[in-house]
PDB file of N, CA and C in Angstrom:
ATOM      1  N   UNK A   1      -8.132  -8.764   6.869  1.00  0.00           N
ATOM      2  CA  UNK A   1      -9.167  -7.766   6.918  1.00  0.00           C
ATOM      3  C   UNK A   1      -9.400  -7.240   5.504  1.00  0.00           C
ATOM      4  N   UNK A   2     -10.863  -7.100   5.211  1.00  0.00           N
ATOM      5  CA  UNK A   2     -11.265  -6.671   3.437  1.00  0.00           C
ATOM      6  C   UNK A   2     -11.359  -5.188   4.045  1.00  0.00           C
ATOM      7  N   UNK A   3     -11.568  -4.611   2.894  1.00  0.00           N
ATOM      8  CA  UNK A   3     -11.796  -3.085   2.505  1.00  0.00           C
ATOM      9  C   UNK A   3     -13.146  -2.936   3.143  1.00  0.00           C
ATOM     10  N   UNK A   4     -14.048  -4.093   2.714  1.00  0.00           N
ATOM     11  CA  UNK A   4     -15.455  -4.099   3.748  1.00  0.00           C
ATOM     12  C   UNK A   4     -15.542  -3.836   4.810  1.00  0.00           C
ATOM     13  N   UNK A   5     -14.379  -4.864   5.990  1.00  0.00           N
ATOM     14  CA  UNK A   5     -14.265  -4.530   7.163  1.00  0.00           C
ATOM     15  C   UNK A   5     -13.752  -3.613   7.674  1.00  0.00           C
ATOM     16  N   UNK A   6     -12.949  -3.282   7.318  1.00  0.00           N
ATOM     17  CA  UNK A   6     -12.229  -1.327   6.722  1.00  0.00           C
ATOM     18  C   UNK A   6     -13.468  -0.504   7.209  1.00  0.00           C
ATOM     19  N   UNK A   7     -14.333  -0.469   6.343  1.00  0.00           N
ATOM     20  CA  UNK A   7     -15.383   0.302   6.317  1.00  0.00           C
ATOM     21  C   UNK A   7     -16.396   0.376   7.626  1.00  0.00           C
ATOM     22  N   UNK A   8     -16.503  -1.324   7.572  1.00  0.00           N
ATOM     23  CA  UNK A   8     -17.589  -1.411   8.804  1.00  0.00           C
ATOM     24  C   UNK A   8     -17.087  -1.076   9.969  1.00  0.00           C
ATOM     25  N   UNK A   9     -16.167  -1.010  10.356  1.00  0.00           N
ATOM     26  CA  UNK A   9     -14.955  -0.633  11.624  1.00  0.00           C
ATOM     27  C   UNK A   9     -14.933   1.128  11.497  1.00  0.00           C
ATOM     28  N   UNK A  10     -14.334   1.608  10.866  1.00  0.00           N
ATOM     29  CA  UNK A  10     -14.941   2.645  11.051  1.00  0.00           C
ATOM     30  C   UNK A  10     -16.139   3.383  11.081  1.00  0.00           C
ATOM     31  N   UNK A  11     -16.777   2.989  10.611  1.00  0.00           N
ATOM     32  CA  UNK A  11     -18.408   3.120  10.491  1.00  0.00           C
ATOM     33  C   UNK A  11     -18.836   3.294  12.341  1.00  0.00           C
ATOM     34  N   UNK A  12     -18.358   1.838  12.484  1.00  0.00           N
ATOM     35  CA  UNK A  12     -18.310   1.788  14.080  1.00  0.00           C
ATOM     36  C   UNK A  12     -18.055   2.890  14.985  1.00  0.00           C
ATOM     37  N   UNK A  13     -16.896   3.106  14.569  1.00  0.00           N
ATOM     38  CA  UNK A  13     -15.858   3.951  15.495  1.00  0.00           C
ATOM     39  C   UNK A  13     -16.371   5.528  14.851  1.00  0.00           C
ATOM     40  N   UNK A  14     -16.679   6.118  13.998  1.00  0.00           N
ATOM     41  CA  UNK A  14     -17.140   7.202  14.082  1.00  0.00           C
ATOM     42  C   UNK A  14     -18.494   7.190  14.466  1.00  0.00           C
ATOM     43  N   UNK A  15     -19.532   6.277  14.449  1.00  0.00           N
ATOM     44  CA  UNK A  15     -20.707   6.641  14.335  1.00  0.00           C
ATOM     45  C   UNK A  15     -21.999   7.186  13.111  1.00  0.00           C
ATOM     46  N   UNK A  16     -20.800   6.941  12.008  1.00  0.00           N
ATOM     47  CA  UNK A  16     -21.341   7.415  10.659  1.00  0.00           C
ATOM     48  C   UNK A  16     -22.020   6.528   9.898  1.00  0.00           C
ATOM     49  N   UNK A  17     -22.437   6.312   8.884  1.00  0.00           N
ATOM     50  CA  UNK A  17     -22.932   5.321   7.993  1.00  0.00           C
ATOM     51  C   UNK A  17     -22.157   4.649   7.524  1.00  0.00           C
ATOM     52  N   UNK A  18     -22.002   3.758   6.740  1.00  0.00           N
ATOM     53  CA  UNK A  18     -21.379   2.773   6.128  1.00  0.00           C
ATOM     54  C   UNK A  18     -21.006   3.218   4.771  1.00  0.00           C
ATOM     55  N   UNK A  19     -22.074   4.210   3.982  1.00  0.00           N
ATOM     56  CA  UNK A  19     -22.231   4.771   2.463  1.00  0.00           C
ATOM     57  C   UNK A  19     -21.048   5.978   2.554  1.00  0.00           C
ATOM     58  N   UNK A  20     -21.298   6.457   3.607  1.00  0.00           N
ATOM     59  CA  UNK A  20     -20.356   7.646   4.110  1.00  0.00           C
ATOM     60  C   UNK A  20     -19.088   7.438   4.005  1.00  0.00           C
ATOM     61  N   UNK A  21     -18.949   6.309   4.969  1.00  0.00           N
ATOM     62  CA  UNK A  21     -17.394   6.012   5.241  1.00  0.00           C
ATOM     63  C   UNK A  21     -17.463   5.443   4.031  1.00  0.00           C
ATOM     64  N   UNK A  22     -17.683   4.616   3.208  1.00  0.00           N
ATOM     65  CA  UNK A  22     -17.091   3.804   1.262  1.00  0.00           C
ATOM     66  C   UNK A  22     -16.765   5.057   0.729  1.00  0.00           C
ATOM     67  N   UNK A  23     -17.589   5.849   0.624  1.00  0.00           N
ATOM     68  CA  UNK A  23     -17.237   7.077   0.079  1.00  0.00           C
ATOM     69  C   UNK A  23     -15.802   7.531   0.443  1.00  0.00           C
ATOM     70  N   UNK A  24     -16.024   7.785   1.502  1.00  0.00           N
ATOM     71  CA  UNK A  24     -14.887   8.598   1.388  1.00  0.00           C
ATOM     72  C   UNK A  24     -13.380   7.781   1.770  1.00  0.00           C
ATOM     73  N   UNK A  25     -13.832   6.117   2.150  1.00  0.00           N
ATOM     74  CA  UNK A  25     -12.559   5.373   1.927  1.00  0.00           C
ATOM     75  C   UNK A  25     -12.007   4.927   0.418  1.00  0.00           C
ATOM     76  N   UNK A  26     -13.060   5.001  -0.530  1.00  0.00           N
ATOM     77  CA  UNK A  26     -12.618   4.631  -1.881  1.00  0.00           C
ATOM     78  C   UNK A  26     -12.012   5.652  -2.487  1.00  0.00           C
ATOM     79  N   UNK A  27     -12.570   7.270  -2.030  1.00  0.00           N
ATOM     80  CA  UNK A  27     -11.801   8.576  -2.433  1.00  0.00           C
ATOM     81  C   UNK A  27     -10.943   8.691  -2.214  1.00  0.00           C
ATOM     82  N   UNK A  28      -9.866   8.169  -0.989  1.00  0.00           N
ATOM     83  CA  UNK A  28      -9.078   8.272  -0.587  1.00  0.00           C
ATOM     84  C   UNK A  28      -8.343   7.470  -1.319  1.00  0.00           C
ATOM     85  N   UNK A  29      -8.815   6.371  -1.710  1.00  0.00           N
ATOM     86  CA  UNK A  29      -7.965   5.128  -2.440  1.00  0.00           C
ATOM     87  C   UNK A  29      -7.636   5.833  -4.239  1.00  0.00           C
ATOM     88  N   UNK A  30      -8.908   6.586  -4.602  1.00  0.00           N
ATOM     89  CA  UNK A  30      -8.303   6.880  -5.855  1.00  0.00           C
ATOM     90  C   UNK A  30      -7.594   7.909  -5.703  1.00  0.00           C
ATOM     91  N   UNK A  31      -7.739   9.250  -4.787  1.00  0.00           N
ATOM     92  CA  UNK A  31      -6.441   9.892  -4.815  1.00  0.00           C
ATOM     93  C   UNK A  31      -5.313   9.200  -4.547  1.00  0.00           C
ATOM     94  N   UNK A  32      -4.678   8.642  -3.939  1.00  0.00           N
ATOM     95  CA  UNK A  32      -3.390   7.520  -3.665  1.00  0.00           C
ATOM     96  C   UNK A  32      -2.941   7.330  -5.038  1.00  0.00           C
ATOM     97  N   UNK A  33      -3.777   6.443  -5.827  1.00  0.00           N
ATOM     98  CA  UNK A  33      -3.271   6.140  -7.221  1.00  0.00           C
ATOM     99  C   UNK A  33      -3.471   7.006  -8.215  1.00  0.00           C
ATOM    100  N   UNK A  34      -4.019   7.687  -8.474  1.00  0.00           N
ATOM    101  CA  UNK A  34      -3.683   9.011  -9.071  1.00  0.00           C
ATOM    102  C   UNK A  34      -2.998   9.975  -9.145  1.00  0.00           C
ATOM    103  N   UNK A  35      -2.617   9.998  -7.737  1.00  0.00           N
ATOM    104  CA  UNK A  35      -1.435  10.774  -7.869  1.00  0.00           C
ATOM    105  C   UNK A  35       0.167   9.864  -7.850  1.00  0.00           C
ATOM    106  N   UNK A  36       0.253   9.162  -7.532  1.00  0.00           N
ATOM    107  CA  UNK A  36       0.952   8.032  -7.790  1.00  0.00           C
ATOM    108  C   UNK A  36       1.433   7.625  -9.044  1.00  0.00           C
ATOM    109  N   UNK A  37       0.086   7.546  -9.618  1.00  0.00           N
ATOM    110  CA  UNK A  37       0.616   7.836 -11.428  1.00  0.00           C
ATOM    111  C   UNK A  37       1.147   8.703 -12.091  1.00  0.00           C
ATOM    112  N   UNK A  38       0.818  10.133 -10.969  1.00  0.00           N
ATOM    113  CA  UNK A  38       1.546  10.880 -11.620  1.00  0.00           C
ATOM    114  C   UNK A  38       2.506  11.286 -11.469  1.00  0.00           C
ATOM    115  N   UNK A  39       3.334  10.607 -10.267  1.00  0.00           N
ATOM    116  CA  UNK A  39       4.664  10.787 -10.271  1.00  0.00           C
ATOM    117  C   UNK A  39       4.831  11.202  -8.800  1.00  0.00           C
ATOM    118  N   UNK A  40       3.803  11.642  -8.127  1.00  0.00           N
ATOM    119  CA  UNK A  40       3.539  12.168  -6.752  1.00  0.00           C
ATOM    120  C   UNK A  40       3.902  11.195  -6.061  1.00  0.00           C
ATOM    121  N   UNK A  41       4.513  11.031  -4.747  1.00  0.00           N
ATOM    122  CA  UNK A  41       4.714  10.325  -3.575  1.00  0.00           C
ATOM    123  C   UNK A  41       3.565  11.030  -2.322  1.00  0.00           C
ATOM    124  N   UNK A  42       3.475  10.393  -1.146  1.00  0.00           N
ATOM    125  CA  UNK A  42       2.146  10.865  -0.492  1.00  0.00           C
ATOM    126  C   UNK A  42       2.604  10.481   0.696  1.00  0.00           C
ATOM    127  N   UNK A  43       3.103  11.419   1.317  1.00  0.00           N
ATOM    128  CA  UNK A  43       3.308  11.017   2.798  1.00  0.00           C
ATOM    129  C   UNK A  43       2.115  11.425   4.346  1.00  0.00           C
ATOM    130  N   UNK A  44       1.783  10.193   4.964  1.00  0.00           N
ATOM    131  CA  UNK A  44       0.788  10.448   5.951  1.00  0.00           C
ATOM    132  C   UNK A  44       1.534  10.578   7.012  1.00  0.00           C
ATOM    133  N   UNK A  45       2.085  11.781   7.716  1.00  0.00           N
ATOM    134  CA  UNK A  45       2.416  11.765   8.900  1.00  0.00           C
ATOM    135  C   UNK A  45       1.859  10.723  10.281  1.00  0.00           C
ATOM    136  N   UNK A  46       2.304  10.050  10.695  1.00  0.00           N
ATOM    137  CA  UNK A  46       2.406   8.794  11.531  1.00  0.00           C
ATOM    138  C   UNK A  46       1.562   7.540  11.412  1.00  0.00           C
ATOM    139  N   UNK A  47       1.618   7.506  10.016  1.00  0.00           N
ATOM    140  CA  UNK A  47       0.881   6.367   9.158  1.00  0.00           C
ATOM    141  C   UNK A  47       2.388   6.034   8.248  1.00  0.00           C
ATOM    142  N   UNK A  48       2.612   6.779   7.141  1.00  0.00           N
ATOM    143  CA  UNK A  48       3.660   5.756   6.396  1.00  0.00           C
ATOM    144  C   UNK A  48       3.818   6.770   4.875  1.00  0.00           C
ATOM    145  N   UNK A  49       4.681   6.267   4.096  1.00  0.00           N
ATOM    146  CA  UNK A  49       4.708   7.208   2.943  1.00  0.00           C
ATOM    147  C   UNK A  49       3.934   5.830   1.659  1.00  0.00           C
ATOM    148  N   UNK A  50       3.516   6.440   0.921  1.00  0.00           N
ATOM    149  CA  UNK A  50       3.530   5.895  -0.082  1.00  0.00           C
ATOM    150  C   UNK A  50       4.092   6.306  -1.363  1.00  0.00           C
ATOM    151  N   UNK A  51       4.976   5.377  -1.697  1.00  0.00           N
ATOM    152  CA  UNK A  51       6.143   5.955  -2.981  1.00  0.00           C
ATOM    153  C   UNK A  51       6.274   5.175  -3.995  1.00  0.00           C
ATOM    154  N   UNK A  52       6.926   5.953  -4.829  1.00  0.00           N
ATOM    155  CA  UNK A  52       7.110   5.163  -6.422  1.00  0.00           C
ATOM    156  C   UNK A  52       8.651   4.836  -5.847  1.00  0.00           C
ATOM    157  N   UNK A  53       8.997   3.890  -6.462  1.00  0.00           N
ATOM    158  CA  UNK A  53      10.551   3.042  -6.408  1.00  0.00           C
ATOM    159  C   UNK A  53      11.141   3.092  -7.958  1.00  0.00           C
ATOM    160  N   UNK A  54      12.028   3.424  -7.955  1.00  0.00           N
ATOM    161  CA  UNK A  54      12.524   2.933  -9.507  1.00  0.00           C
ATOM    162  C   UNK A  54      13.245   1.766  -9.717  1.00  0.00           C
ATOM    163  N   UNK A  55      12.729   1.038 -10.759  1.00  0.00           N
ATOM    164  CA  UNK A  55      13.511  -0.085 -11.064  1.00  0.00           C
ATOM    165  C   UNK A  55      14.314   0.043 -12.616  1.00  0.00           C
ATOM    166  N   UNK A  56      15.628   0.174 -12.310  1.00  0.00           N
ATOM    167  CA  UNK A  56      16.933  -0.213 -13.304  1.00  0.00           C
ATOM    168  C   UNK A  56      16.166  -0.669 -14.716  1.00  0.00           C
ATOM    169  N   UNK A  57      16.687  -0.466 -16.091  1.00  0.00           N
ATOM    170  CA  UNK A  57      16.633  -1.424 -17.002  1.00  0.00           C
ATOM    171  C   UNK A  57      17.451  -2.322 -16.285  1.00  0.00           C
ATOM    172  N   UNK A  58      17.005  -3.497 -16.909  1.00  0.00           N
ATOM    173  CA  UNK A  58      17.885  -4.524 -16.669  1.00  0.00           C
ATOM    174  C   UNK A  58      17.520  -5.748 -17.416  1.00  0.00           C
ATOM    175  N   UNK A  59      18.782  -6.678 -18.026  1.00  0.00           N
ATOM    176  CA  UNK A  59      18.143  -7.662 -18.974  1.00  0.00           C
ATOM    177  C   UNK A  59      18.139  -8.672 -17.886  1.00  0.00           C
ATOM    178  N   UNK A  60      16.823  -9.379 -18.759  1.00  0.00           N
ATOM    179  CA  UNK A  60      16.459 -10.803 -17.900  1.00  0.00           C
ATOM    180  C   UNK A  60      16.662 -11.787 -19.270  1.00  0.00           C
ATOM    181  N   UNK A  61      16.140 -12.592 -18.671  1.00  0.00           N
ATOM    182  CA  UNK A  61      16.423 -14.201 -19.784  1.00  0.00           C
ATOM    183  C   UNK A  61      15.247 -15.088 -19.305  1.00  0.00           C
ATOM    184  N   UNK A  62      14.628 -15.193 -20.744  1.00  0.00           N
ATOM    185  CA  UNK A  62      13.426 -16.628 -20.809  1.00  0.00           C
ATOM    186  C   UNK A  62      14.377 -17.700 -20.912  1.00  0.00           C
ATOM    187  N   UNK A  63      14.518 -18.578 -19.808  1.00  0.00           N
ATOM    188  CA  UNK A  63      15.079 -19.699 -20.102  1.00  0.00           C
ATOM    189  C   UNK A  63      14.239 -20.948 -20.839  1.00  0.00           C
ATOM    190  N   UNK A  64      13.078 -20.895 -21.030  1.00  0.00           N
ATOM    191  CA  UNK A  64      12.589 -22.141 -21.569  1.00  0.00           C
ATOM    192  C   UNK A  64      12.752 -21.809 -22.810  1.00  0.00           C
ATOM    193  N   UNK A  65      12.673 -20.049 -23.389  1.00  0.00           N
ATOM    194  CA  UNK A  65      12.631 -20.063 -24.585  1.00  0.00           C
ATOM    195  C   UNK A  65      14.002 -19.715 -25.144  1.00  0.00           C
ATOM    196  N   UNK A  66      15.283 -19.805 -24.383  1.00  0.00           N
ATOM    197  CA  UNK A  66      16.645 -19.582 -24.305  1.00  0.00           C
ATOM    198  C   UNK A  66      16.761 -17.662 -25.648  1.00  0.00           C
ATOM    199  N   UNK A  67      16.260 -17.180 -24.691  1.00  0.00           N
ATOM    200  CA  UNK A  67      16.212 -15.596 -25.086  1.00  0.00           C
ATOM    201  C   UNK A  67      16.550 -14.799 -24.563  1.00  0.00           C
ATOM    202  N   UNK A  68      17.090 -13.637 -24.285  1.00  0.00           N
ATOM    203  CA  UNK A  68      17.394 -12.662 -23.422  1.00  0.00           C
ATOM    204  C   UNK A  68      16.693 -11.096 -23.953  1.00  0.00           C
ATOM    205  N   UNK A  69      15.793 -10.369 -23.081  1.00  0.00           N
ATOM    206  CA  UNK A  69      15.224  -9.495 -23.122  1.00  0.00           C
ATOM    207  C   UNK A  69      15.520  -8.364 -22.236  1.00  0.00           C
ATOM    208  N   UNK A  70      15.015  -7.073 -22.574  1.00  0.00           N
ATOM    209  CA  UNK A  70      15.450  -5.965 -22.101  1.00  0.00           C
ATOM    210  C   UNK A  70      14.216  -5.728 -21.352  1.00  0.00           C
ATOM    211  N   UNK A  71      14.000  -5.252 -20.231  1.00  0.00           N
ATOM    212  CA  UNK A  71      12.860  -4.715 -19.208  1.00  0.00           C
ATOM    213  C   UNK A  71      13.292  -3.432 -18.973  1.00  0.00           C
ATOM    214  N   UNK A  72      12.633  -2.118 -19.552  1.00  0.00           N
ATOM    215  CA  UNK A  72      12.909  -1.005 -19.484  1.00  0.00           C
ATOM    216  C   UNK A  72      12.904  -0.590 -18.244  1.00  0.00           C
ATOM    217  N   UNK A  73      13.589   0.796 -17.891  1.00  0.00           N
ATOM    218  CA  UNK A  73      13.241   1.108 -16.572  1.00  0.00           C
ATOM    219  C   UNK A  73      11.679   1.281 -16.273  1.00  0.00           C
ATOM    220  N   UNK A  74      11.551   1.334 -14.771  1.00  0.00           N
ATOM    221  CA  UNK A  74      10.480   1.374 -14.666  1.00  0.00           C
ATOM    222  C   UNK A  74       9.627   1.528 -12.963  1.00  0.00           C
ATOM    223  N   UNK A  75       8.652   2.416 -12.988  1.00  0.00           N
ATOM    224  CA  UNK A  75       8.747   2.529 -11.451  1.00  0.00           C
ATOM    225  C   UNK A  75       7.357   1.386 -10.607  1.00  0.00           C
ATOM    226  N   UNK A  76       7.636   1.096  -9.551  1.00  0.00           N
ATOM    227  CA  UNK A  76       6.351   0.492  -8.656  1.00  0.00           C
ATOM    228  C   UNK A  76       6.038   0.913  -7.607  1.00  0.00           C
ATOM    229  N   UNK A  77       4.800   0.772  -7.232  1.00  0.00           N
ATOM    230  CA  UNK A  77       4.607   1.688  -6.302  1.00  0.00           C
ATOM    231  C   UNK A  77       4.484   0.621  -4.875  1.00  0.00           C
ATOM    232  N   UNK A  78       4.878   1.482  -3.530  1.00  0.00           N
ATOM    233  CA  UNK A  78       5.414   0.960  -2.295  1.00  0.00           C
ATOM    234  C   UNK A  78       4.374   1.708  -1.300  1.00  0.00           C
ATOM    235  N   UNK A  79       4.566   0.911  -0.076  1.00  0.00           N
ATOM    236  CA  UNK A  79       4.544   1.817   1.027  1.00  0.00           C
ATOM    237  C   UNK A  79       5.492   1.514   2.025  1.00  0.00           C
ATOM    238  N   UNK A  80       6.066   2.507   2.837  1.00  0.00           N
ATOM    239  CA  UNK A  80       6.860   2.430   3.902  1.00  0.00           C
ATOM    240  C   UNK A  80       6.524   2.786   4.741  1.00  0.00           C
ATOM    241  N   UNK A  81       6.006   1.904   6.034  1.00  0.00           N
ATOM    242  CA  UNK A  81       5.421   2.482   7.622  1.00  0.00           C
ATOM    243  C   UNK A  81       5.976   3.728   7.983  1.00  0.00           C
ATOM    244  N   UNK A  82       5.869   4.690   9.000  1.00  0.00           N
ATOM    245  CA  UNK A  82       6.058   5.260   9.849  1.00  0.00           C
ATOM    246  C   UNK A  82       6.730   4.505  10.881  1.00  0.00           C
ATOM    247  N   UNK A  83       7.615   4.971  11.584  1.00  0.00           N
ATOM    248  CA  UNK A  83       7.972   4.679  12.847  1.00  0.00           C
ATOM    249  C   UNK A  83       7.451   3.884  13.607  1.00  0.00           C
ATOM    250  N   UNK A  84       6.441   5.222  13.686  1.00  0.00           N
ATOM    251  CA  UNK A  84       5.570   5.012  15.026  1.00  0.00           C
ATOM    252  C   UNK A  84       4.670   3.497  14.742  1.00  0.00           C
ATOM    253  N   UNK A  85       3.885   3.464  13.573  1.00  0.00           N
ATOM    254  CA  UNK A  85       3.569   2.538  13.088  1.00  0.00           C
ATOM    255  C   UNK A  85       4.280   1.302  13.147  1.00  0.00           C
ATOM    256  N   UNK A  86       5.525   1.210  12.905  1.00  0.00           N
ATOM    257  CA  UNK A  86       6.320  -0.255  13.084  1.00  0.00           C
ATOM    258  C   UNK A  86       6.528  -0.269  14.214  1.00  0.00           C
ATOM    259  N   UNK A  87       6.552   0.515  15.296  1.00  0.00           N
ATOM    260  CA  UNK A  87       6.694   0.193  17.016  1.00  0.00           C
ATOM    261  C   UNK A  87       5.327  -0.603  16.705  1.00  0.00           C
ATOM    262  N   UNK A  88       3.864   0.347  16.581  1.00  0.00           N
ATOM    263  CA  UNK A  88       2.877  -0.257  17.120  1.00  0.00           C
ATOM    264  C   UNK A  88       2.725  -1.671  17.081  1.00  0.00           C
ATOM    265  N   UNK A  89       3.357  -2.519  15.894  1.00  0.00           N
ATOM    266  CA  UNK A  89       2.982  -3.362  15.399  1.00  0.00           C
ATOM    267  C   UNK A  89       4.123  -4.569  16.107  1.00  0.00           C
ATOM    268  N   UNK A  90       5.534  -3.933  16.310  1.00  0.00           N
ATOM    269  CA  UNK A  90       6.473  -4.654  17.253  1.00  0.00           C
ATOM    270  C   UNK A  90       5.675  -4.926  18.381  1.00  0.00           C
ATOM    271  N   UNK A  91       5.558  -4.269  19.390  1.00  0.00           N
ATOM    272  CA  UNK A  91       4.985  -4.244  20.543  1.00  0.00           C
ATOM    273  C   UNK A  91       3.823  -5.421  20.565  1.00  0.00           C
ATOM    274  N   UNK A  92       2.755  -5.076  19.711  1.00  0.00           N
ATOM    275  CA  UNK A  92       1.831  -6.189  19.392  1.00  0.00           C
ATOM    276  C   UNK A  92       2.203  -7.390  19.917  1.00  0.00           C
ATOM    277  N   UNK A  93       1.136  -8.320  20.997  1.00  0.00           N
ATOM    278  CA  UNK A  93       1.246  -9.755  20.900  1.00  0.00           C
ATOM    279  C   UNK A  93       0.652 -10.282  19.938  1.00  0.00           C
ATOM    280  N   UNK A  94      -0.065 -10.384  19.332  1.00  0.00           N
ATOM    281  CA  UNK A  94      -1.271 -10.530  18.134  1.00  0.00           C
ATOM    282  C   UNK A  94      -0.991 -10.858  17.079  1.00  0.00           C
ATOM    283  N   UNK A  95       0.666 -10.288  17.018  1.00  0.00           N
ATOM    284  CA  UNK A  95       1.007 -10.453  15.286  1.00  0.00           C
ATOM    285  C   UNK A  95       2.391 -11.471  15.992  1.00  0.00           C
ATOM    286  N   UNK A  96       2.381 -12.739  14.965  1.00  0.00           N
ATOM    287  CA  UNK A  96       3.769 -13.489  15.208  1.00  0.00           C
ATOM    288  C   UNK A  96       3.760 -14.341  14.083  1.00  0.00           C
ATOM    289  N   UNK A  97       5.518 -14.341  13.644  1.00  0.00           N
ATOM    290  CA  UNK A  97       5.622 -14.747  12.460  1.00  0.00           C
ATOM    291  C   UNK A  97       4.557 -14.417  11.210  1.00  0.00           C
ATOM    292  N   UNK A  98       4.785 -13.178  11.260  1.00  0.00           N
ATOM    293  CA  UNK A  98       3.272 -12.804   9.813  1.00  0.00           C
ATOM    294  C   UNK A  98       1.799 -13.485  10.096  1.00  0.00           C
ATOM    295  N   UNK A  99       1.546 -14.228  10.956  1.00  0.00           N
ATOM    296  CA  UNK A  99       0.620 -14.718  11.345  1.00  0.00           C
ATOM    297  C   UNK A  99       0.060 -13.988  12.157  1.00  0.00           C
ATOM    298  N   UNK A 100      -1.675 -13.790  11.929  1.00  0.00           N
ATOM    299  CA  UNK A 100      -2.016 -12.936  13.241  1.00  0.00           C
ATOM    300  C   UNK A 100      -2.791 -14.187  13.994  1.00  0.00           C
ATOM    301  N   UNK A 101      -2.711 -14.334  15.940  1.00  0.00           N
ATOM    302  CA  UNK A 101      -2.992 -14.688  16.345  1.00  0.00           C
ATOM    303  C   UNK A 101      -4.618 -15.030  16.897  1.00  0.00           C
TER     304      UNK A 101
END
């Protein structure tokens, strides 16, 4: 599913326009990463959190170029379902092996 169909689906389901719902699904998308950047985590009660993770310095190694380098710490950003959300999606016949049916 695109961000398009995102849109057109709700569009559906509220009854609103299509310009309406982009709007205010892309607003939603830049608050997420904006605050994200700034260090904020964002939790949607029975949707899921979205969080920064920290990752360790830690040295790695170019093996073709037989080097070893330092990768500073550093954070990425995640999401983690809700609960309720990973039932919905257990339960599901629709979804098997990452494949949707």
């Amino acid at each position: 599913m695109t961000k398009a169909d995102i849109i057109a689906k709700i569009a559906q389901k509220t009854n609103m326009d299509k310009m309406s719902v982009q709007i205010a699904v892309e607003a939603f998308f830049d608050v997420v990463k904006e605050n994200m950047a700034e260090g904020e985590n964002i939790y949607v009660r029975g949707f899921g959190s979205f969080i920064n993770k920290r990752r360790a310095k830690k040295v790695a190694r170019n093996i073709s170029k037989k080097v070893s380098m330092e990768i500073p710490e550093h954070y990425v950003p995640s999401f983690k379902p809700s609960k309720s959300f990973v039932e919905t999606v257990k339960k599901s016949d629709k979804v098997r092996n990452g494949v949707s049916a």
